[in-house]
Protein backbone atom coordinates (compact mmCIF):
# COMPACT_ATOMS: atom_id res chain seq x y z
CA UNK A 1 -26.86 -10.71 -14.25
CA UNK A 2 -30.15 -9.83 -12.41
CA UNK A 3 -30.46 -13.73 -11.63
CA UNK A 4 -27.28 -13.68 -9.85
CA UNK A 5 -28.37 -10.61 -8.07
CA UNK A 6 -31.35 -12.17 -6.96
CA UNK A 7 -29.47 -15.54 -5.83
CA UNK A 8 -27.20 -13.43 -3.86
CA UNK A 9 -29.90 -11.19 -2.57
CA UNK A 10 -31.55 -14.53 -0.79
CA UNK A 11 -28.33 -16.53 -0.03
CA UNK A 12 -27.39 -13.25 2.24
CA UNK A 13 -31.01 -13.27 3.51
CA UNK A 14 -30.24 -17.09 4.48
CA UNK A 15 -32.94 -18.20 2.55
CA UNK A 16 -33.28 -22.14 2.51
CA UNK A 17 -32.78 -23.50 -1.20
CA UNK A 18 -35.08 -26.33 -0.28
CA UNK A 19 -37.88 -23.18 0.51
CA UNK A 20 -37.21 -22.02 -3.40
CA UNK A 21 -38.02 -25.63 -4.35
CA UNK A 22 -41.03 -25.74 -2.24
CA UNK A 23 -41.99 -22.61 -3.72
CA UNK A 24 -41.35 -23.71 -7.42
CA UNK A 25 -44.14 -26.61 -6.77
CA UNK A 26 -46.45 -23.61 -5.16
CA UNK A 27 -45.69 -21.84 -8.74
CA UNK A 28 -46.48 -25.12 -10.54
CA UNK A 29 -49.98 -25.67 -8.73
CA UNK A 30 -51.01 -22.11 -9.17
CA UNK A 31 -50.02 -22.56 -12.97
CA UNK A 32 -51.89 -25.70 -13.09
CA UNK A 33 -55.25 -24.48 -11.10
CA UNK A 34 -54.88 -21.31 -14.01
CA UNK A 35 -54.32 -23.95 -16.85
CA UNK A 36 -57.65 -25.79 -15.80
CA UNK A 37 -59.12 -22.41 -14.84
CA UNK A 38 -58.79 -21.06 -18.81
CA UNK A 39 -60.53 -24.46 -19.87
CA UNK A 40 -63.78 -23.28 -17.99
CA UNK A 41 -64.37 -19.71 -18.75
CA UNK A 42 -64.42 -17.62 -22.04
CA UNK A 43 -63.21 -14.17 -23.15
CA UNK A 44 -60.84 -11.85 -20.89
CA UNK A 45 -60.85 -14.36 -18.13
CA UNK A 46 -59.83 -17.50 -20.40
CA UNK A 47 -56.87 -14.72 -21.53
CA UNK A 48 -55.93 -13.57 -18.05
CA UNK A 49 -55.88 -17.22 -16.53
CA UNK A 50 -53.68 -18.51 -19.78
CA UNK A 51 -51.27 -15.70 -19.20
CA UNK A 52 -51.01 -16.55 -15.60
CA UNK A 53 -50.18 -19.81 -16.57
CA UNK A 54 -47.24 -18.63 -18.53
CA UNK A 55 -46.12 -16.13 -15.62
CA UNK A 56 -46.50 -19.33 -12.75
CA UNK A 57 -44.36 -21.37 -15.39
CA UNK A 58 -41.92 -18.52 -15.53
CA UNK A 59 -41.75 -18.41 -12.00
CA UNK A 60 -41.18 -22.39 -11.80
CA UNK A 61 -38.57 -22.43 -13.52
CA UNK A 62 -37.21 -18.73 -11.93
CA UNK A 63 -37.18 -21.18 -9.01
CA UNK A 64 -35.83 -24.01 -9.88
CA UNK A 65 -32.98 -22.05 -10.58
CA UNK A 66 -32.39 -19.83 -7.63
CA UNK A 67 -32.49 -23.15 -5.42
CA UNK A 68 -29.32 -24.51 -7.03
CA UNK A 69 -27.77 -20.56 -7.27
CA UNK A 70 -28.20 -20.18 -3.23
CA UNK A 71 -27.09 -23.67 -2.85
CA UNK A 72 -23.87 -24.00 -4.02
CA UNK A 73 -22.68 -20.09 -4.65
CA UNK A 74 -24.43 -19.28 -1.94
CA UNK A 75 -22.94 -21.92 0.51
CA UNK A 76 -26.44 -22.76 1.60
CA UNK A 77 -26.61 -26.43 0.18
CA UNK A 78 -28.04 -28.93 2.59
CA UNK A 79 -27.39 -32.96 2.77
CA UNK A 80 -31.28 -33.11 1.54
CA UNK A 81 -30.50 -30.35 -1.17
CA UNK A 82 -30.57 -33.39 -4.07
CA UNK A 83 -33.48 -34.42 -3.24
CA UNK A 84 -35.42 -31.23 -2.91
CA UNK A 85 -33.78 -30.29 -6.14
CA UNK A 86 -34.90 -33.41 -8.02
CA UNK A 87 -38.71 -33.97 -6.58
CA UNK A 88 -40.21 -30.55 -6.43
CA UNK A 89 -39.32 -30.65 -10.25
CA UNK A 90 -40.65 -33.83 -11.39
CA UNK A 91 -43.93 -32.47 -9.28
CA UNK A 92 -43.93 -29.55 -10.88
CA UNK A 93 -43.16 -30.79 -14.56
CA UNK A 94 -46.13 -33.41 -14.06
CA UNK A 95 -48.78 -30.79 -12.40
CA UNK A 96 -48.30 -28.33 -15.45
CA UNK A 97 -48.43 -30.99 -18.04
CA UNK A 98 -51.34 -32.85 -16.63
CA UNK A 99 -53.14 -29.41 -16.49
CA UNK A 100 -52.01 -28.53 -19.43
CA UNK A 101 -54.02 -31.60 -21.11
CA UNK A 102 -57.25 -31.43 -18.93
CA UNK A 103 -57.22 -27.79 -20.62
CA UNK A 104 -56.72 -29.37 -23.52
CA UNK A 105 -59.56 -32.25 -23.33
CA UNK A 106 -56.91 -34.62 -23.55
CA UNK A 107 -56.41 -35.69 -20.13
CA UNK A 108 -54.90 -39.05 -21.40
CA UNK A 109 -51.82 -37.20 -23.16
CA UNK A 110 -51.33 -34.73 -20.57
CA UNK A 111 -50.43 -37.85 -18.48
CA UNK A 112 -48.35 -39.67 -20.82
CA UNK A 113 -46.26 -36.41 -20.99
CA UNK A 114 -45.86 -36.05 -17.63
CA UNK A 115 -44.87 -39.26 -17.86
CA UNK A 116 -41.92 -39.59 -20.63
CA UNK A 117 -40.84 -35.86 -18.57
CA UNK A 118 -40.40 -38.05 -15.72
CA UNK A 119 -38.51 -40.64 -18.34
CA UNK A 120 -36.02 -38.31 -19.32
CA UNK A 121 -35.05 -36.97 -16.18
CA UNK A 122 -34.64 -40.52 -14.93
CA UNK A 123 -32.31 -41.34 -17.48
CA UNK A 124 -30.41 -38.15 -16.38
CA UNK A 125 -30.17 -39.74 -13.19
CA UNK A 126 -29.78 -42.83 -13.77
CA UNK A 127 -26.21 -41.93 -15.92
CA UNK A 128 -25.28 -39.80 -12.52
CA UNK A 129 -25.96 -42.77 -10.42
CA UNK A 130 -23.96 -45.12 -12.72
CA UNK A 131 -21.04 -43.07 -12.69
CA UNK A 132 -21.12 -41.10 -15.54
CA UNK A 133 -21.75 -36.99 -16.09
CA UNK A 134 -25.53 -36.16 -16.01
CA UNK A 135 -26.76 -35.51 -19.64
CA UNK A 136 -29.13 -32.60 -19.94
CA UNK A 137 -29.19 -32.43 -23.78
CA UNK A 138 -32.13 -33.14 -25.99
CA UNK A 139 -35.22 -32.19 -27.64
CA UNK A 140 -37.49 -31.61 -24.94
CA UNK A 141 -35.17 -30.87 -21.94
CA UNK A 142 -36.75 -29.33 -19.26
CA UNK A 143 -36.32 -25.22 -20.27
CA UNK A 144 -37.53 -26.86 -23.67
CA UNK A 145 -40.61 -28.11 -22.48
CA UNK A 146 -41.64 -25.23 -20.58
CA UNK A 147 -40.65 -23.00 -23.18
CA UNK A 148 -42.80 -24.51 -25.17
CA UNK A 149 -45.46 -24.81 -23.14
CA UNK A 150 -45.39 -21.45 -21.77
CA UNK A 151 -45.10 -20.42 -25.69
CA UNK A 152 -48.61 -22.66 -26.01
CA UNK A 153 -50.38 -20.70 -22.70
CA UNK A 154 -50.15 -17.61 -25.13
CA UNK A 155 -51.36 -19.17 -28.02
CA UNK A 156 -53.94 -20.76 -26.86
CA UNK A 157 -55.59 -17.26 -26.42
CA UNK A 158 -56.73 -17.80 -29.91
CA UNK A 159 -57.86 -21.83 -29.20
CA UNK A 160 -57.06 -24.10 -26.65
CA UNK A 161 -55.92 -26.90 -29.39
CA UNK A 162 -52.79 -24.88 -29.18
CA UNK A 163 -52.20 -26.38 -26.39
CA UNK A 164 -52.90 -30.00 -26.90
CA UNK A 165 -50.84 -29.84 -30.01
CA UNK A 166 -48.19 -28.53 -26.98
CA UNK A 167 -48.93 -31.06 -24.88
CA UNK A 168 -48.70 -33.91 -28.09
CA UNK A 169 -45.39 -32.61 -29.06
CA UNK A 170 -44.07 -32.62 -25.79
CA UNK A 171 -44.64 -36.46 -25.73
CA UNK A 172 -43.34 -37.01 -28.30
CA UNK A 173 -40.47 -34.92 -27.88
CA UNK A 174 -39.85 -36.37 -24.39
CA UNK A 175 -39.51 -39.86 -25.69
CA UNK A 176 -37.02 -38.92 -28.29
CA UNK A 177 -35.10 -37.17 -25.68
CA UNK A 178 -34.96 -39.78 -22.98
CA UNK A 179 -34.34 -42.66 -25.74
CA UNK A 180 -31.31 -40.62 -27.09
CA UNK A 181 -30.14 -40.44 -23.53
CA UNK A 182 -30.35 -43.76 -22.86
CA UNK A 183 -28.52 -44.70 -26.06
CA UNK A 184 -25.62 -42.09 -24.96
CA UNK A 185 -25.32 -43.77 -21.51
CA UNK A 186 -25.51 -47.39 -23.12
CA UNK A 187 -22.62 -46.27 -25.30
CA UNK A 188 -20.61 -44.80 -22.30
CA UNK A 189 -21.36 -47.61 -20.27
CA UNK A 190 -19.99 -50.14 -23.04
């Protein structure tokens, strides 16, 4: 697997996972500065910055997971590895998203999915920190979410109401995802 490859490549380089993280945000921002970029020009440029967009969230996620590759196959893992595994991503999840709806001219829902993103990777953690295995299922997971958003960066080539309807069904999505994994640790908990 090329990914592998790559992992290894870095791990033997002694790359610091933490630096992928870092570098995941830096993928994030430039995705987000191109998101807000596309809402200001027309033409070839609006096209160019909404691919580059979908490239940076490519790259995002690329790094988010090489970190965790070089970490633990690697042997590079650090005491702080957990939380530069968990912030960078909730940083970069919420700078895309918010872009995404300032693109959009819906600013407001941009932020309220950046929000329930934040929801349902808190309820992941918060069944890991009672005890009981992570759960990474649902809707709008986090390779969901940018799949679809990076899906919505193309599309909205043709009109940027592509990607608020993204942005609305990520919401959405998001809540349904973090409510069913609350219910599944409320059941495991009982």
């Amino acid at each position: 697997m090329v990914v592998r490859h790559v992992a290894g490549g870095l791990a033997a380089r002694k790359v610091a996972p933490n630096a992928i993280s870092i570098a995941g945000v830096i993928a994030a921002a430039a995705g987000a500065a191109a998101l807000i970029g596309a809402s200001e020009v027309d033409g070839i440029g609006q096209a160019a910055l909404l691919a580059g967009a979908a490239v940076a969230i490519q790259l995002r996620l690329l790094c988010n997971l090489l970190d965790g590759l070089v970490a633990v196959e690697g042997g590079l893992g650090r005491p702080d590895g957990e939380l530069f595994n968990e912030v960078p991503d909730r940083l970069a999840d919420s700078l895309l998203l918010v872009a995404a709806g300032y693109a959009a001219s819906v600013p407001e829902l941009g932020w309220a999915a950046a929000l329930a993103a934040v929801l349902t990777a808190y309820a992941r953690a918060l069944g890991g920190a009672l005890g009981q295995p992570q759960d990474f299922s649902g809707l709008m997971s986090k390779p969901r979410r940018m799949a679809l958003l990076t899906a919505a960066c193309l599309g909205a080539v043709a009109t940027l109401d592509v990607l608020a309807v993204a942005v609305g069904v990520i919401f959405a999505g998001s809540l349904v995802t973090a409510g069913g994994r609350l219910a599944r640790l409320r059941r495991a908990l009982r």
